[in-house]
Protein backbone atom coordinates (compact mmCIF):
# COMPACT_ATOMS: atom_id res chain seq x y z
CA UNK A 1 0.00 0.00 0.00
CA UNK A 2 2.85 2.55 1.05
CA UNK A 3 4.82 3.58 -2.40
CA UNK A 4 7.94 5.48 -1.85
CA UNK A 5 6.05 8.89 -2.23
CA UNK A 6 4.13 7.96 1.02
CA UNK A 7 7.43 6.48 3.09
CA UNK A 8 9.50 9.77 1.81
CA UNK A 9 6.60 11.81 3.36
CA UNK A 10 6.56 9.95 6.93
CA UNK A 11 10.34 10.05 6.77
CA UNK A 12 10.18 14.35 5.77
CA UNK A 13 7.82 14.74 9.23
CA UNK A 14 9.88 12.11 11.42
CA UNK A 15 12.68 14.53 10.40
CA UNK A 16 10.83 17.86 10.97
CA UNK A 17 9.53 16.66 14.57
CA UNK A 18 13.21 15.96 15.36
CA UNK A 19 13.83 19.16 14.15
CA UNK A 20 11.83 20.72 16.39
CA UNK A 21 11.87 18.53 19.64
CA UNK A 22 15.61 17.58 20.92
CA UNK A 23 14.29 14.98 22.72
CA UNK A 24 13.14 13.04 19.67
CA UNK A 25 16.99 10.87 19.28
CA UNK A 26 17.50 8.83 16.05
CA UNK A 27 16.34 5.49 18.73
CA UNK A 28 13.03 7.37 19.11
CA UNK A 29 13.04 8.72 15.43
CA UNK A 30 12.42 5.53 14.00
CA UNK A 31 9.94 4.23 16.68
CA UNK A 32 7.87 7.45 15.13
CA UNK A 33 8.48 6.24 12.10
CA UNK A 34 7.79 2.71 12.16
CA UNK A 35 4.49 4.14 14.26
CA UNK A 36 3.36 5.97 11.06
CA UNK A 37 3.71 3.61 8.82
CA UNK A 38 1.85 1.51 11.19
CA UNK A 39 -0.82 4.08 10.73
CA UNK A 40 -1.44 4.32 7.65
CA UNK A 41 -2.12 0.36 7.46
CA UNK A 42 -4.69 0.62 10.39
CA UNK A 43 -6.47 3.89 8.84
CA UNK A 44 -7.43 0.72 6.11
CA UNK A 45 -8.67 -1.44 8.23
CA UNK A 46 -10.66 1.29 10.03
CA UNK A 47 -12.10 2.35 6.77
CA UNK A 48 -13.13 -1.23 5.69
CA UNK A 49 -15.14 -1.51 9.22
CA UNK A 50 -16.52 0.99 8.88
CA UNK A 51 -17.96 0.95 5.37
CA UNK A 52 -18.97 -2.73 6.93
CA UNK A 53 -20.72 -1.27 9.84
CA UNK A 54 -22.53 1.38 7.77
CA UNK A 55 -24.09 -0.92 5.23
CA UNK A 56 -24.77 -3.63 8.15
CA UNK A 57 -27.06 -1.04 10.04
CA UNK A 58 -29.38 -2.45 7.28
CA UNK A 59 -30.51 -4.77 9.19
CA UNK A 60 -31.01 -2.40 12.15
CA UNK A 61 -33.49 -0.23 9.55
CA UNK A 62 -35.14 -3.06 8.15
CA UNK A 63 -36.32 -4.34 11.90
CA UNK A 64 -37.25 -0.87 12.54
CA UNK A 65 -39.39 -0.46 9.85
CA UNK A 66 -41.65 -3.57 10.01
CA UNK A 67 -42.20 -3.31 13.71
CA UNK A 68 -43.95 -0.20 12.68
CA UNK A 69 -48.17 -0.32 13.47
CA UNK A 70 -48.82 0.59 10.32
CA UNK A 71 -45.72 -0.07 7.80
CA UNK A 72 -46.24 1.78 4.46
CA UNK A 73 -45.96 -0.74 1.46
CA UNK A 74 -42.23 0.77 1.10
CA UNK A 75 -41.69 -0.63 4.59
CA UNK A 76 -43.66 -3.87 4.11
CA UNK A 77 -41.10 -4.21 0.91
CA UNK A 78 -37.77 -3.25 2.38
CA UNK A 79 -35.31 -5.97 2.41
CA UNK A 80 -31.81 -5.19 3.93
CA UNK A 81 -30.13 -6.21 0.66
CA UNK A 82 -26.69 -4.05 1.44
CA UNK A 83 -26.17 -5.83 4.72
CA UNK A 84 -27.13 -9.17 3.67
CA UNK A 85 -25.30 -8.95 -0.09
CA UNK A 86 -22.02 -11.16 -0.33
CA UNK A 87 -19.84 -8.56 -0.35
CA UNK A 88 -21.15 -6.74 3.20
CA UNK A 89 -21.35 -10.18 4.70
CA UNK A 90 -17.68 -11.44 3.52
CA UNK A 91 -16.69 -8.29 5.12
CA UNK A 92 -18.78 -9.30 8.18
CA UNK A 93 -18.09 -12.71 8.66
CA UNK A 94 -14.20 -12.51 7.56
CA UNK A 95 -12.48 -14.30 10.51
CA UNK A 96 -8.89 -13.32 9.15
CA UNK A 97 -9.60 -9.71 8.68
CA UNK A 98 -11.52 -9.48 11.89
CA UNK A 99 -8.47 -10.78 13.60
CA UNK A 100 -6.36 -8.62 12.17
CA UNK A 101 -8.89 -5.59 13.63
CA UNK A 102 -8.52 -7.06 16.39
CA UNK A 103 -4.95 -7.10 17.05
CA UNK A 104 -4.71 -3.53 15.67
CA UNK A 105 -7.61 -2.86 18.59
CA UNK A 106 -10.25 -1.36 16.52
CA UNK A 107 -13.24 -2.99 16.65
CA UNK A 108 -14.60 -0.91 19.31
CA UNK A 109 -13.43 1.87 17.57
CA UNK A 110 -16.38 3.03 15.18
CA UNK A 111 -19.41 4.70 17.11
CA UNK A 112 -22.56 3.50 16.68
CA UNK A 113 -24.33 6.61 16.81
CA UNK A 114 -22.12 8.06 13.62
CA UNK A 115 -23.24 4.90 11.67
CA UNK A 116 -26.63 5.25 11.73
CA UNK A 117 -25.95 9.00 10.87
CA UNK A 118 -24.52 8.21 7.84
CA UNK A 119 -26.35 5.28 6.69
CA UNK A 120 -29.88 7.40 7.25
CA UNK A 121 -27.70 10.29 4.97
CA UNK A 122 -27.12 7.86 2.32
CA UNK A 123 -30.48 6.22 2.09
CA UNK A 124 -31.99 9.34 1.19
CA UNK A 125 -29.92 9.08 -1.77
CA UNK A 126 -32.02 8.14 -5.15
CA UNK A 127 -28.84 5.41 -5.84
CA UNK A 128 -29.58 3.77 -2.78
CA UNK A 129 -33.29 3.60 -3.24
CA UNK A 130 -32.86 2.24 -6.63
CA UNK A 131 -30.60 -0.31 -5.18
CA UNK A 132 -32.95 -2.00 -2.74
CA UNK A 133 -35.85 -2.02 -5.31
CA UNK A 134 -33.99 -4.15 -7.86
CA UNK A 135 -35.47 -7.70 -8.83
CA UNK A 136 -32.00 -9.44 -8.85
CA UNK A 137 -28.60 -8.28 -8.52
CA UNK A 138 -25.40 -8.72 -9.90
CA UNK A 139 -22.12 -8.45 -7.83
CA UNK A 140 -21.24 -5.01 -9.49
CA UNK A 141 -24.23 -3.98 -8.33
CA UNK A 142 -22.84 -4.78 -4.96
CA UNK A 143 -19.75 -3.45 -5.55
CA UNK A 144 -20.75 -0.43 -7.21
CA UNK A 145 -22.85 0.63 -4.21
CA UNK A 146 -20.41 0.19 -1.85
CA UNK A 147 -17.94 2.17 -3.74
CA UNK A 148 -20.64 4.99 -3.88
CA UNK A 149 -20.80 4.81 0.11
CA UNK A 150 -17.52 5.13 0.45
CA UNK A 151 -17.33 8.39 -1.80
CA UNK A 152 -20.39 9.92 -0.36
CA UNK A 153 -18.61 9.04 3.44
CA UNK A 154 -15.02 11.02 2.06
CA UNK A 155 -17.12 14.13 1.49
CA UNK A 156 -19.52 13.13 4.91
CA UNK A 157 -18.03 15.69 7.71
CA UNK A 158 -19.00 13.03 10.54
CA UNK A 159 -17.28 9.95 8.81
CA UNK A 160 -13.79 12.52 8.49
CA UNK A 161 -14.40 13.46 12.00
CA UNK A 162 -14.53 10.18 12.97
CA UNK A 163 -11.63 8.50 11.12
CA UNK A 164 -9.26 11.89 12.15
CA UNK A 165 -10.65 11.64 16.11
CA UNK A 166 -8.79 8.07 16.00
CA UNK A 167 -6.00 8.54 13.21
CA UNK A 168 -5.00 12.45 13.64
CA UNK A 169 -3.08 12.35 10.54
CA UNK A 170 -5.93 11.16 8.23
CA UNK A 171 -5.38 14.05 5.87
CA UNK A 172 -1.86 12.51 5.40
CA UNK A 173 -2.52 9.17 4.43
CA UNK A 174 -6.23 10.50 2.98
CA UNK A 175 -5.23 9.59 -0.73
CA UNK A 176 -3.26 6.56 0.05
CA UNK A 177 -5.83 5.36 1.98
CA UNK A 178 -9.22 5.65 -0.53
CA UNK A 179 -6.89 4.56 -3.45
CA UNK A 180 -6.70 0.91 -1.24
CA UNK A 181 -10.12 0.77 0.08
CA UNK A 182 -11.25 1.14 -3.35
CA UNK A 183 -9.18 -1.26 -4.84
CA UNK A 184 -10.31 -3.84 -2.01
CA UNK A 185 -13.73 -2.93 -2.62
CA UNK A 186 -13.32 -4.21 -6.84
CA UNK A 187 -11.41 -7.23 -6.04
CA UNK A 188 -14.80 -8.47 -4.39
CA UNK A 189 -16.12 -10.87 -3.73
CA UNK A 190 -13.26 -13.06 -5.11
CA UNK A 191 -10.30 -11.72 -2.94
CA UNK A 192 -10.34 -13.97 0.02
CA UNK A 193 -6.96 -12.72 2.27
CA UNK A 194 -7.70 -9.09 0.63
CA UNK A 195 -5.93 -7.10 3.39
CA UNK A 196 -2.77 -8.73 3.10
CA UNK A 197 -1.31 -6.71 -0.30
CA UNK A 198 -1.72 -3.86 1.89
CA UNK A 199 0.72 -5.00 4.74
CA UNK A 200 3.20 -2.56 4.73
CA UNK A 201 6.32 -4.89 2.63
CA UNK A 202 9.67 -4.38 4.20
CA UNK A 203 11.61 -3.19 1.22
CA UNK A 204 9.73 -0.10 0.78
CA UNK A 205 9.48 0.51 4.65
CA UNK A 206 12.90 -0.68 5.92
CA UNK A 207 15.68 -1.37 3.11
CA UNK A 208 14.05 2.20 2.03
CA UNK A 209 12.30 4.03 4.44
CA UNK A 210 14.49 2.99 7.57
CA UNK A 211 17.43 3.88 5.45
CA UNK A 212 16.76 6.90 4.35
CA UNK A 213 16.22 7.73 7.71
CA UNK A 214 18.99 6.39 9.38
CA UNK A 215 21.35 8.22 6.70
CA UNK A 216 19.98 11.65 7.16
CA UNK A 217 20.11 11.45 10.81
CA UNK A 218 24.02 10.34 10.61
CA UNK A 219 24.92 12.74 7.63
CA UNK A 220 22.75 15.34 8.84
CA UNK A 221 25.74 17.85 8.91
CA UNK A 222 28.10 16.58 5.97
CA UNK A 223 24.37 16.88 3.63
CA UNK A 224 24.35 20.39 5.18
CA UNK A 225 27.70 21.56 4.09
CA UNK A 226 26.88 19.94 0.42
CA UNK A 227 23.92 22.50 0.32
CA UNK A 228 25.74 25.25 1.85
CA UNK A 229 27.50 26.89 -1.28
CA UNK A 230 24.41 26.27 -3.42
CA UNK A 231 22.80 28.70 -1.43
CA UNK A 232 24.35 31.88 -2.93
CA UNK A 233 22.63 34.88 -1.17
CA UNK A 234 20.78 33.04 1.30
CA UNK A 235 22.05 31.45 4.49
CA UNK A 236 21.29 28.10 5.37
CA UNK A 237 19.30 29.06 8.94
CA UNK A 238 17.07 31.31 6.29
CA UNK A 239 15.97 27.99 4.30
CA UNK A 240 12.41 27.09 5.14
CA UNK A 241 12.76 23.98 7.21
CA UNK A 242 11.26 21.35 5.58
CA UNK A 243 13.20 23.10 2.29
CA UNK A 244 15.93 22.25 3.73
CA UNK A 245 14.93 18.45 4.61
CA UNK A 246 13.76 17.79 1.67
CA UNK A 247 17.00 18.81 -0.07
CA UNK A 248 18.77 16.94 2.51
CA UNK A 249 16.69 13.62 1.54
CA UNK A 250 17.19 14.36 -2.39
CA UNK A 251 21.06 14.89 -1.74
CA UNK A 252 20.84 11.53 -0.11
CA UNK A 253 19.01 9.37 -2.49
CA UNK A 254 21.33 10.71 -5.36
CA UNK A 255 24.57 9.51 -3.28
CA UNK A 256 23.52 6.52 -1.74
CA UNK A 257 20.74 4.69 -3.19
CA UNK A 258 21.88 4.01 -6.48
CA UNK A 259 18.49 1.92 -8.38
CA UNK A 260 16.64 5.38 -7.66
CA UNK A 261 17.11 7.81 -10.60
CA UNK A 262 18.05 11.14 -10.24
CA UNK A 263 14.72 12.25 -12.35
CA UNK A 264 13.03 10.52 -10.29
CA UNK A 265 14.53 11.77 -6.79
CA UNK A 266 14.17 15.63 -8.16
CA UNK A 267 10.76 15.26 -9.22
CA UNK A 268 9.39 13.16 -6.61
CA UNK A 269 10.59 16.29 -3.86
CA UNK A 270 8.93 19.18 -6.24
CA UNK A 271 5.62 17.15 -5.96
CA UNK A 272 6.02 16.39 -1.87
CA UNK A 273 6.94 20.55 -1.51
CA UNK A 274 3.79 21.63 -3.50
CA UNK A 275 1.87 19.28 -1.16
CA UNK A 276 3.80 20.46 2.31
CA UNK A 277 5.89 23.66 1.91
CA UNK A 278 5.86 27.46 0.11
CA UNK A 279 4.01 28.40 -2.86
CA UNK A 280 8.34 29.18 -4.05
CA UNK A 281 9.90 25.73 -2.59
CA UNK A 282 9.19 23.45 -5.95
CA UNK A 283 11.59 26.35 -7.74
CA UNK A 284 13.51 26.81 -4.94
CA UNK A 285 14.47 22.88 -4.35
CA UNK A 286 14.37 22.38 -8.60
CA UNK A 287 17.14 25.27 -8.90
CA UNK A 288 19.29 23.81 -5.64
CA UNK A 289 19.32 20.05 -6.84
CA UNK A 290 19.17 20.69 -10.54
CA UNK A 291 22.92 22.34 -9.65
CA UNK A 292 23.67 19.80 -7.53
CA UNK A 293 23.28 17.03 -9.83
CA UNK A 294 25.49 18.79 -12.23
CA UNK A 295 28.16 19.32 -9.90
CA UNK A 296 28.08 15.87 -8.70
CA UNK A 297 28.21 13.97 -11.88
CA UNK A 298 31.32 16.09 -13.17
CA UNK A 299 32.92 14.99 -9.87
CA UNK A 300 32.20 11.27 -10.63
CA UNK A 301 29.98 11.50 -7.29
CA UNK A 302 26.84 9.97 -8.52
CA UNK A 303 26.93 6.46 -9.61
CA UNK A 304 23.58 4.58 -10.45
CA UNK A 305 22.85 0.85 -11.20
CA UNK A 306 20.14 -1.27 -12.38
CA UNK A 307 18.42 -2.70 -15.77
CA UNK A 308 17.11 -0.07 -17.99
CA UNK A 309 17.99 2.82 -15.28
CA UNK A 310 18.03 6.24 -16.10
CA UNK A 311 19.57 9.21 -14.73
């Protein structure tokens, strides 16, 4: 689930919180780390239960409605066809990914109250109508309105409120995060261990992530005096902060991870700055590494390996 976009960005605010707090050492660095990447993983699961929950409360409506005195024909008629569907009740009955919310210690996690909120939003909804009137159903028609829940919950202010009350950095891992529930939510219902592709893989988090860390935080001050006379005018203490990590990182990844290519790097730290930095820090960190990378291949610095690799 994590590409390297994602593990550079938890790496860029491990780095920034050090910055700012002395206390955080490189020991206590990577626990932060290893605890966002974490994160991001259970922000999934917590997403899938909830989507699970919602579309389960079903049931809850469908009881409600023909314990009524005097049910209208639309009540008599209800069935609770996006609870009981194969896709809601894989999700439901799914011993393996239960497990796995329950190790993570989520299941109690989704409120009750904010489920029936949203479900009652969503069955005012025409789609949803038109869903539980049809005469026989196909799994896309399963799948497709579960993947209109979830979009109408990513716009719903109580499901964001929920999600950031238990995962404050939601709006970080926001993209990552619908990308892979809606992937899971297509592979129904023939995926059977679905949650498992999204287990953070170790050479993306550690052989890259860890890395990456672990060499900024030892070259911290050698990376500095690289930047240093790139700076012309400015002084380094005048570089916006996470400027300055970020061209630490780049400066990094072009010495000593040699199957990333420099394109690549350069681009990949314009992007994360439009996202995280100044309106001027994509120019700012293009001009500084784009000189860089010119001084360091005439000094034989830069050495890069790998099938059909370019620089």
């Amino acid at each position: 689930m994590l590409s390297r976009r994602n593990v550079r960005i938890k790496v860029m605010q491990v780095l920034y919180s050090a910055n700012r707090d002395s206390a955080l050492t490189n020991g206590k660095a990577e626990v932060a780390y290893k605890y966002r990447v974490k994160t991001s993983y259970k922000t999934y699961l917590f997403n899938l239960l909830f989507l699970q929950k919602i579309a389960s409360y079903a049931t809850n409506d469908e009881a409600t409605r023909k314990a009524k005195l005097r049910p209208s024909e639309e009540d008599k008629n209800f069935q609770a066809i996006f609870a009981t569907n194969p896709i809601t009740e894989n999700l439901a009955s799914h011993k393996a990914f239960y497990q796995q919310l329950q190790s993570h210690k989520l299941l109690s996690a989704v409120r009750q109250d904010m489920v029936r909120q949203i479900y009652f939003d969503f069955a005012k909804l025409d789609e949803y109508k038109v869903y539980t009137k049809k005469e026989s159903y196909t799994n896309k028609d399963h799948r497709d309105i579960l993947l209109g829940l979830f979009k109408f919950c990513i716009k719903h202010e109580v499901f964001n409120d929920c999600v950031e009350d238990v995962f404050p950095n939601w709006v970080d891992d926001e993209s990552l995060v619908v990308g892979a529930v809606k992937k899971t939510i297509k592979s129904f219902p023939d995926s059977y261990n679905f949650y498992e592709e999204f287990i953070p893989d170790k050479e993306t988090v550690d052989d890259y992530g860890l890395e990456l860390l672990y060499k900024i935080s030892r070259l911290d001050e050698d990376l500095l005096e690289i930047i240093k006379p790139q700076l012309q005018n400015w002084e380094a203490e005048r570089v916006a902060i996470l400027d300055m990590i970020m061209l630490k990182m780049a400066i990094c990844e072009f010495l000593h991870f040699p199957t990333i290519p420099t394109k690549v790097t350069i681009n990949e730290y314009i992007d994360i700055s439009k996202m995280y930095s100044t309106p001027k820090s994509k120019d700012f960190i293009n001009g500084i590494l784009d000189r860089l990378l010119k001084k360091m291949k005439n000094e034989g610095l830069i050495e890069k390996s790998g099938r059909g690799l370019i620089n």
